[in-house]
PDB file of N, CA and C in Angstrom:
ATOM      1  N   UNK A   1       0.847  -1.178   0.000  1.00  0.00           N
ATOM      2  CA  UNK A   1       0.000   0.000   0.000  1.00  0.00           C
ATOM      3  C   UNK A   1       0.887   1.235   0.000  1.00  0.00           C
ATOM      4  N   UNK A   2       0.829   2.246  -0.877  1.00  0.00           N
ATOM      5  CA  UNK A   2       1.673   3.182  -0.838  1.00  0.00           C
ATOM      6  C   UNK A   2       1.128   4.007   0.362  1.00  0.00           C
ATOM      7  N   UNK A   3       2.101   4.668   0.426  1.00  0.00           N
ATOM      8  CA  UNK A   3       1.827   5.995   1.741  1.00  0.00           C
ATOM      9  C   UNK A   3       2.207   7.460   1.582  1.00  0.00           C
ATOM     10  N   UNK A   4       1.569   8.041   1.400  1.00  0.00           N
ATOM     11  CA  UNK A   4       1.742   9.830   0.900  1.00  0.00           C
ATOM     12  C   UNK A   4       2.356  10.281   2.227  1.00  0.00           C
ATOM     13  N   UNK A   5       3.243  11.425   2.384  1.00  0.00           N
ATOM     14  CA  UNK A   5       3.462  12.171   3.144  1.00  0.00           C
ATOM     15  C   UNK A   5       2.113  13.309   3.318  1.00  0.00           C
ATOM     16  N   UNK A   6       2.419  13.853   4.719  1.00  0.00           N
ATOM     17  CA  UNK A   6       1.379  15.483   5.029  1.00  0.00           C
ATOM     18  C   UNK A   6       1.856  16.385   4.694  1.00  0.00           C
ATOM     19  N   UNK A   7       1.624  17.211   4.192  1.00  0.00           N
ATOM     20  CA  UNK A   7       2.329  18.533   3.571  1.00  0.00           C
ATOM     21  C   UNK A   7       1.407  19.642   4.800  1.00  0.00           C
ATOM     22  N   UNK A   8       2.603  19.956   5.422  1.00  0.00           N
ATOM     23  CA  UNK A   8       2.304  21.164   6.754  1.00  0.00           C
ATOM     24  C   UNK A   8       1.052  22.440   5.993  1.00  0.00           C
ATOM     25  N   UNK A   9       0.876  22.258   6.831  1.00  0.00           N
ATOM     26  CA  UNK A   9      -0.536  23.852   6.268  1.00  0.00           C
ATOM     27  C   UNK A   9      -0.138  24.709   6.268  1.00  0.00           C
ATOM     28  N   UNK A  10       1.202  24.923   6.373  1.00  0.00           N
ATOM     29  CA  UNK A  10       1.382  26.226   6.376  1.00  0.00           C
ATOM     30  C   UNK A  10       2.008  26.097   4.542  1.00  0.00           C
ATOM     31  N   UNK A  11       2.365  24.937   3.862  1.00  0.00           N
ATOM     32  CA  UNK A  11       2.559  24.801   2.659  1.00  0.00           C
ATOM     33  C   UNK A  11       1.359  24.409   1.827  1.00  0.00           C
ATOM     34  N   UNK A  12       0.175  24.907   2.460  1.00  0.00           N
ATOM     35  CA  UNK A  12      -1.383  24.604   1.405  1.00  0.00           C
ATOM     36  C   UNK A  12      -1.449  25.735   0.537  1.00  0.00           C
ATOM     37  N   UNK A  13      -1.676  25.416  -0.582  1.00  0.00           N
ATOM     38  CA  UNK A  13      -2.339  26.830  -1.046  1.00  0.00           C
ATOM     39  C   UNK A  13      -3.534  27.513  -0.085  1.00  0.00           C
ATOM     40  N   UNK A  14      -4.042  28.634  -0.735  1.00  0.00           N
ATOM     41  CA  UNK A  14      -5.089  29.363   0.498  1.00  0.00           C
ATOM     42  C   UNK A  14      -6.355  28.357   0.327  1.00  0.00           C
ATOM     43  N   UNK A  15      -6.849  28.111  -0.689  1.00  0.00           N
ATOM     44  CA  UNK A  15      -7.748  27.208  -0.838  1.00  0.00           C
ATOM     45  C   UNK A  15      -7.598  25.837   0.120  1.00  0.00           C
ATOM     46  N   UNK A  16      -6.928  24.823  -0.056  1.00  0.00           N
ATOM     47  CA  UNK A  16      -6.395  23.988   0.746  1.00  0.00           C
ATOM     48  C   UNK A  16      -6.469  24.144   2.437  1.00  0.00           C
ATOM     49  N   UNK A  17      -6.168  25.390   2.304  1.00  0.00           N
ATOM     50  CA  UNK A  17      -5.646  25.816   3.618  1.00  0.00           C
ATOM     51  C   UNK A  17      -6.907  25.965   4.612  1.00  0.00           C
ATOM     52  N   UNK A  18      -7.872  26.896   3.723  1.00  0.00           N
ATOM     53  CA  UNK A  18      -9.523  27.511   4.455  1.00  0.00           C
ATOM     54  C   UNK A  18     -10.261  25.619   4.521  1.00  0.00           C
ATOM     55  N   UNK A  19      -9.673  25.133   4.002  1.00  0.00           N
ATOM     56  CA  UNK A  19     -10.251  23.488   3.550  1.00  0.00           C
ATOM     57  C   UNK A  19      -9.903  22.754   5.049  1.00  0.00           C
ATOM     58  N   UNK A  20      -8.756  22.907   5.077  1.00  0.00           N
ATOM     59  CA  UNK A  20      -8.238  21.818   6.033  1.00  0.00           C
ATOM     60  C   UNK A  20      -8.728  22.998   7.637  1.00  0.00           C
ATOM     61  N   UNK A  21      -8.893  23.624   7.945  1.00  0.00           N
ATOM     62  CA  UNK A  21      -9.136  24.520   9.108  1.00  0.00           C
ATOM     63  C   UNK A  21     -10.549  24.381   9.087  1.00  0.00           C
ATOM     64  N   UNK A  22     -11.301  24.633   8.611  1.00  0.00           N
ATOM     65  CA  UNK A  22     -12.797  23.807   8.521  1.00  0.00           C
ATOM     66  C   UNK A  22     -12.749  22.596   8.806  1.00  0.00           C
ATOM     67  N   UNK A  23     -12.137  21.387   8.729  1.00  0.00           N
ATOM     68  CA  UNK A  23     -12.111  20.314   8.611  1.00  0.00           C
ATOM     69  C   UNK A  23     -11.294  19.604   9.782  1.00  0.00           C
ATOM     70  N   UNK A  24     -10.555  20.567  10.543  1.00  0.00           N
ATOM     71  CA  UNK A  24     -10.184  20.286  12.015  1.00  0.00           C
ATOM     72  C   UNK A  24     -10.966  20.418  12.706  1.00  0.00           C
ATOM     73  N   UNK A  25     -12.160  21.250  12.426  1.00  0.00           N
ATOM     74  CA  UNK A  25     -13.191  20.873  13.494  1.00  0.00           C
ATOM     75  C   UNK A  25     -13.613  19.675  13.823  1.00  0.00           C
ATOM     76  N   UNK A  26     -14.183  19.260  13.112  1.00  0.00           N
ATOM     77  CA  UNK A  26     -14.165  18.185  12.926  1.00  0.00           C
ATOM     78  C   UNK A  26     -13.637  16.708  13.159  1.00  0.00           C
ATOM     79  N   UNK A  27     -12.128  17.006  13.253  1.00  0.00           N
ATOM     80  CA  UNK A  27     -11.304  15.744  14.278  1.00  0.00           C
ATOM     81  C   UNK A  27     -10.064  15.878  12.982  1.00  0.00           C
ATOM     82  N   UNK A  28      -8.947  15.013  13.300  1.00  0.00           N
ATOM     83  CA  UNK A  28      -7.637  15.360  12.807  1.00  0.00           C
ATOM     84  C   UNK A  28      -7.563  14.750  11.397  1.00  0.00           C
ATOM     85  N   UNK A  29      -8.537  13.522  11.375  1.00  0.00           N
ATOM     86  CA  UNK A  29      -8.348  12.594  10.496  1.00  0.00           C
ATOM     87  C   UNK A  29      -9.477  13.499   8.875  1.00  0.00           C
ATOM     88  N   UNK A  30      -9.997  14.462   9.339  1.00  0.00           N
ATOM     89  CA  UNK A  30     -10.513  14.829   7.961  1.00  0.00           C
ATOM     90  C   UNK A  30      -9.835  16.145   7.539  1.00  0.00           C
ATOM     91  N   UNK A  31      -8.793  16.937   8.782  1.00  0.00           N
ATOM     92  CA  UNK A  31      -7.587  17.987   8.186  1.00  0.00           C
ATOM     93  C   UNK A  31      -6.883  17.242   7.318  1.00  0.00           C
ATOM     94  N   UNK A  32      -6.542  15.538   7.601  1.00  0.00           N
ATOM     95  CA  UNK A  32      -5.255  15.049   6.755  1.00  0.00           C
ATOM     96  C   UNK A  32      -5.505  15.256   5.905  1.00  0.00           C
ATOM     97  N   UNK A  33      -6.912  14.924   5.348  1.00  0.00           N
ATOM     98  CA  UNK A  33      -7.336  15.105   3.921  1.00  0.00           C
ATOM     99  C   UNK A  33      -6.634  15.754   2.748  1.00  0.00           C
ATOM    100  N   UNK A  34      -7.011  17.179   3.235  1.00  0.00           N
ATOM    101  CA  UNK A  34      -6.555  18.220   2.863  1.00  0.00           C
ATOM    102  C   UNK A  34      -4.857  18.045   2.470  1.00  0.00           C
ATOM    103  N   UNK A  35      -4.311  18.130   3.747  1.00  0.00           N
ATOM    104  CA  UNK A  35      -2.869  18.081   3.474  1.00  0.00           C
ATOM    105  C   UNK A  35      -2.112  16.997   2.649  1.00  0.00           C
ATOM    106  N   UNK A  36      -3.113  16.032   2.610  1.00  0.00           N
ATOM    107  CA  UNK A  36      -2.141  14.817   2.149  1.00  0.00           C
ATOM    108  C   UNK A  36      -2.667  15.522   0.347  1.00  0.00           C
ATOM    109  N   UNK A  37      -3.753  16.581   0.270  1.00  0.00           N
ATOM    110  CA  UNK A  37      -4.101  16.708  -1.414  1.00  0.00           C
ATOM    111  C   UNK A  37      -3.106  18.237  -1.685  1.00  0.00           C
ATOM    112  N   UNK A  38      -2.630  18.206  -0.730  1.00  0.00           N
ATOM    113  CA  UNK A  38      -1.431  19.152  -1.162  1.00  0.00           C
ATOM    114  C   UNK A  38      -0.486  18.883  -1.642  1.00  0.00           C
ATOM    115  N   UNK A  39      -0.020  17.476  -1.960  1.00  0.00           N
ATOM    116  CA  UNK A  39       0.791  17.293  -3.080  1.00  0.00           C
ATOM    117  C   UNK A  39       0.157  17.517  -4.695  1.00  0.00           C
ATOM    118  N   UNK A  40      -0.974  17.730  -5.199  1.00  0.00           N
ATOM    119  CA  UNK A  40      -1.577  17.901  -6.085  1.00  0.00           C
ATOM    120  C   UNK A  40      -2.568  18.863  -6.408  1.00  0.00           C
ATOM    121  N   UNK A  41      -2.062  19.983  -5.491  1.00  0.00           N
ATOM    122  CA  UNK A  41      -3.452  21.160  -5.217  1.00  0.00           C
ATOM    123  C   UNK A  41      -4.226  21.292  -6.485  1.00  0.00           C
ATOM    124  N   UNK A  42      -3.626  21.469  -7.945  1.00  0.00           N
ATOM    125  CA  UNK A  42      -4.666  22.044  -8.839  1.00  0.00           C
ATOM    126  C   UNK A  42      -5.452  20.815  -9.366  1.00  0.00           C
ATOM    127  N   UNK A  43      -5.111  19.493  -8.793  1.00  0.00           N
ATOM    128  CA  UNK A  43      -6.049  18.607  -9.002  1.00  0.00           C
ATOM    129  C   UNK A  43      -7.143  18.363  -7.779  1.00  0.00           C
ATOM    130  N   UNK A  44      -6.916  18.478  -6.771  1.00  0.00           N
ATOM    131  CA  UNK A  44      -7.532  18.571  -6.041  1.00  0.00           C
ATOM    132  C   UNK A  44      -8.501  19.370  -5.481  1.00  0.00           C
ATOM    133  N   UNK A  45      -7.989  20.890  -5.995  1.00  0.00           N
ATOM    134  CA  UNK A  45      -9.352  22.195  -6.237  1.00  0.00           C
ATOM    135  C   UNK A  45     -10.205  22.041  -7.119  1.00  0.00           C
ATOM    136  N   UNK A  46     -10.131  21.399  -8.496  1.00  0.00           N
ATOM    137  CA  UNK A  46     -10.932  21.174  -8.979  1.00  0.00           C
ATOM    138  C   UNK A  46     -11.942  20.341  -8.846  1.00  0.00           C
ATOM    139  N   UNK A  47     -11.345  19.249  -8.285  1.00  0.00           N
ATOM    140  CA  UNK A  47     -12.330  17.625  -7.317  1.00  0.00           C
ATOM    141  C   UNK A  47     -13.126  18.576  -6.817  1.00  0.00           C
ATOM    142  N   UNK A  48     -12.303  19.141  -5.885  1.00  0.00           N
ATOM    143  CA  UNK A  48     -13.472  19.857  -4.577  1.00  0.00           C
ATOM    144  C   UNK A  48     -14.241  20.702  -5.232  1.00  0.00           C
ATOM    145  N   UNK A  49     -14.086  21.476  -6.150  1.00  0.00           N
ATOM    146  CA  UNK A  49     -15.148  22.704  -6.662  1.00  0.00           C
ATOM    147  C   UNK A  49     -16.434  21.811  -7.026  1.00  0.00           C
ATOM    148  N   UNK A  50     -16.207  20.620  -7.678  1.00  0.00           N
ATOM    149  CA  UNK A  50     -17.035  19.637  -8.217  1.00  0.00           C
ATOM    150  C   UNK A  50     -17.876  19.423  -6.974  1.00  0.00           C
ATOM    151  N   UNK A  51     -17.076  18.323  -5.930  1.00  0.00           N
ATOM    152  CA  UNK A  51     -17.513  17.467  -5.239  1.00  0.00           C
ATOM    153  C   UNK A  51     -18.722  18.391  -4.441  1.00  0.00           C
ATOM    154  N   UNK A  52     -17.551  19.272  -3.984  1.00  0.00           N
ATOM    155  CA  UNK A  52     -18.718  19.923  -2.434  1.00  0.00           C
ATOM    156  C   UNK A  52     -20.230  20.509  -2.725  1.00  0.00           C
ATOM    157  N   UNK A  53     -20.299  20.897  -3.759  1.00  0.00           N
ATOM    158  CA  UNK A  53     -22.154  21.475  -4.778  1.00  0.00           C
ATOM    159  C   UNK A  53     -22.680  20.198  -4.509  1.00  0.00           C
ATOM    160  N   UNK A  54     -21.729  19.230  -5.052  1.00  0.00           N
ATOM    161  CA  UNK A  54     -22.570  17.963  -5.727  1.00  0.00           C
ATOM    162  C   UNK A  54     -23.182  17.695  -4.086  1.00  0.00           C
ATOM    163  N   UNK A  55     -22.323  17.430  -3.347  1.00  0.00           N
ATOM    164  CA  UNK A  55     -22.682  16.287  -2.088  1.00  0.00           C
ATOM    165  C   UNK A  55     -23.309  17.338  -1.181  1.00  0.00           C
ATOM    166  N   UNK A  56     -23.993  18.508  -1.460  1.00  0.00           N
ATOM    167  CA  UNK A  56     -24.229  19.494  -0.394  1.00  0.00           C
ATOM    168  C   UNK A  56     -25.441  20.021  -0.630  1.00  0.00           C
ATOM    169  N   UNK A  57     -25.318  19.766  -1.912  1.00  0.00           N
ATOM    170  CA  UNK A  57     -26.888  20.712  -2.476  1.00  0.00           C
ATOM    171  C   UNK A  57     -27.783  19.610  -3.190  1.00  0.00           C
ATOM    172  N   UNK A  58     -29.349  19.911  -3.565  1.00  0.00           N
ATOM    173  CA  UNK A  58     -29.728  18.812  -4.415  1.00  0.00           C
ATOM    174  C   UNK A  58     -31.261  18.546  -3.397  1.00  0.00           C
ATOM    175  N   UNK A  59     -32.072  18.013  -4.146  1.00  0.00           N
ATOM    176  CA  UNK A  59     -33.118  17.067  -3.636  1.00  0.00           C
ATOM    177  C   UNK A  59     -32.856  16.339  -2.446  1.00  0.00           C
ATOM    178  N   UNK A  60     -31.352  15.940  -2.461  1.00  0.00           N
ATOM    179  CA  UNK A  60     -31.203  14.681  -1.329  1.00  0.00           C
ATOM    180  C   UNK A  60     -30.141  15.216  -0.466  1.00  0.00           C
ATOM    181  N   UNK A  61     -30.649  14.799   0.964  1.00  0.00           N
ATOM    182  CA  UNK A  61     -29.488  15.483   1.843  1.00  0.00           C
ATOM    183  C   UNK A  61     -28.172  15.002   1.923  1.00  0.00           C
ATOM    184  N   UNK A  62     -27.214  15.870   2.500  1.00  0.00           N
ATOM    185  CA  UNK A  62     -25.628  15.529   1.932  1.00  0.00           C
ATOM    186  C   UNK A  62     -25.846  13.968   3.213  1.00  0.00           C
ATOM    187  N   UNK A  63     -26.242  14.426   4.011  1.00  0.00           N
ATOM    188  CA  UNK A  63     -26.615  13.259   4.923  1.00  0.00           C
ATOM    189  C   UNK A  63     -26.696  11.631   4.284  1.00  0.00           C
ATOM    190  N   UNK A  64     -27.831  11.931   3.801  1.00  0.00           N
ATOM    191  CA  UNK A  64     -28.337  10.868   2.972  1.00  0.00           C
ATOM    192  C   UNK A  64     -27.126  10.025   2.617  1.00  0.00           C
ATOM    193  N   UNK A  65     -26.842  11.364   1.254  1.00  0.00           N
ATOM    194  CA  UNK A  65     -25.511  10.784   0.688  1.00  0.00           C
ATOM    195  C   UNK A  65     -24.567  10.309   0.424  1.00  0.00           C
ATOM    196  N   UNK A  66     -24.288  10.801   1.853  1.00  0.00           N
ATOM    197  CA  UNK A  66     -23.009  10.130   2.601  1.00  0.00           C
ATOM    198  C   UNK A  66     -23.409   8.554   2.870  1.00  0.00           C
ATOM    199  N   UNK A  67     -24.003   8.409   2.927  1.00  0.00           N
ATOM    200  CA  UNK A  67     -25.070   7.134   4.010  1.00  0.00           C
ATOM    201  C   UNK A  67     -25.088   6.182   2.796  1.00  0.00           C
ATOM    202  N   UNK A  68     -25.607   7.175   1.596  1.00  0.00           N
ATOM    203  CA  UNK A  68     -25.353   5.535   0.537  1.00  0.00           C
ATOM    204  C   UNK A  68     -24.103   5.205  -0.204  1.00  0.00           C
ATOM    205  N   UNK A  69     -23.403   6.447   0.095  1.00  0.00           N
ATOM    206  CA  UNK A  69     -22.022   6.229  -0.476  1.00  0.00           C
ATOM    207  C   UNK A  69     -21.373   5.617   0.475  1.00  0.00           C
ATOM    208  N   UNK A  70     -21.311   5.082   1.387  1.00  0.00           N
ATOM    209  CA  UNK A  70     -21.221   4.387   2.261  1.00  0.00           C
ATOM    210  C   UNK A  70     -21.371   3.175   2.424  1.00  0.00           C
ATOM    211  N   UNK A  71     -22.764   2.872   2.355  1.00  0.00           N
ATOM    212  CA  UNK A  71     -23.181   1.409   1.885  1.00  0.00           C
ATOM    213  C   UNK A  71     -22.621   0.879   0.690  1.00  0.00           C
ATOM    214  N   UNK A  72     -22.514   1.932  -0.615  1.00  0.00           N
ATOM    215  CA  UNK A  72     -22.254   1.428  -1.528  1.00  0.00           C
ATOM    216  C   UNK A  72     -20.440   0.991  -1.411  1.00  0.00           C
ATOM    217  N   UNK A  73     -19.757   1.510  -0.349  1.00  0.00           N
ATOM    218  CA  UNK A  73     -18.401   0.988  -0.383  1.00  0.00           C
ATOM    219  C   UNK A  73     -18.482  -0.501   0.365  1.00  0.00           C
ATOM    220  N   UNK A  74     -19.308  -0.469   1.428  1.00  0.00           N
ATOM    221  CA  UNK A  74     -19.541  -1.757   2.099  1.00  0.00           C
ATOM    222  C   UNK A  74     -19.938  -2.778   1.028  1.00  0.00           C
ATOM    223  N   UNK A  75     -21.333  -2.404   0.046  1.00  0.00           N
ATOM    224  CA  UNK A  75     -21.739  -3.546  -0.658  1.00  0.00           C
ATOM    225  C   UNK A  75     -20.058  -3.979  -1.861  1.00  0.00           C
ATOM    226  N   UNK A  76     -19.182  -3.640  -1.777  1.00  0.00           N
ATOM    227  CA  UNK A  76     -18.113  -3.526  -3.240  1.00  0.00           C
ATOM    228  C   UNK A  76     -17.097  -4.091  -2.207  1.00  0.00           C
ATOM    229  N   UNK A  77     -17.085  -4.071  -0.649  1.00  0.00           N
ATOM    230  CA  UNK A  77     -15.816  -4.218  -0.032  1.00  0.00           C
ATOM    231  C   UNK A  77     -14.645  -3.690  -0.207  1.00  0.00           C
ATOM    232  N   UNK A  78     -14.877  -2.423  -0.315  1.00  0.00           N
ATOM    233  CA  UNK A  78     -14.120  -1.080  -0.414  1.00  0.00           C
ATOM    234  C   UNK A  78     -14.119   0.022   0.995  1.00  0.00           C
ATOM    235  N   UNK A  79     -12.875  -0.194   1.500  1.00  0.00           N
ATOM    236  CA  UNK A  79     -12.674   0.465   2.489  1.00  0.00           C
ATOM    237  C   UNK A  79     -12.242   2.013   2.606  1.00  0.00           C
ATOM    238  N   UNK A  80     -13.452   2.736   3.045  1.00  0.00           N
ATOM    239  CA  UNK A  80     -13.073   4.131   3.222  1.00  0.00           C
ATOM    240  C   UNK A  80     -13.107   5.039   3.988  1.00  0.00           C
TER     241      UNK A  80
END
């Protein structure tokens, strides 16, 4: 299994950066996030510009969402 290094926040872009400080609220393990997509920021701003509308807004709650994207890793035996 490969293993990425953390890239310190103080080396995020600003985007990255407002990302991972939101996301320490939260508990440590969803700041890594962030930092570990700081080896690839302009791929990773774009994911996120995508992702966060998609899973936030909509008919169905991000709640939900989460909940079947979830199941759907359990039903595939995909750990996430």
């Amino acid at each position: 299994m490969a293993r990425l290094s953390i890239v310190e926040r103080t080396q995020l872009t600003p985007t990255l950066a407002k990302y991972a400080e939101r996301a320490a609220a939260g508990g440590r393990e969803q700041a890594l996030l962030f930092q570990i997509a700081g080896h690839r920021p302009e791929m990773f701003e774009t994911y996120f510009r995508f992702y966060f509308p998609a899973h936030t807004t909509g008919a169905v709650s991000g709640t939900l969402k989460e909940l079947v994207r979830l199941r759907i890793a359990q039903l595939n035996d995909c750990f996430t």
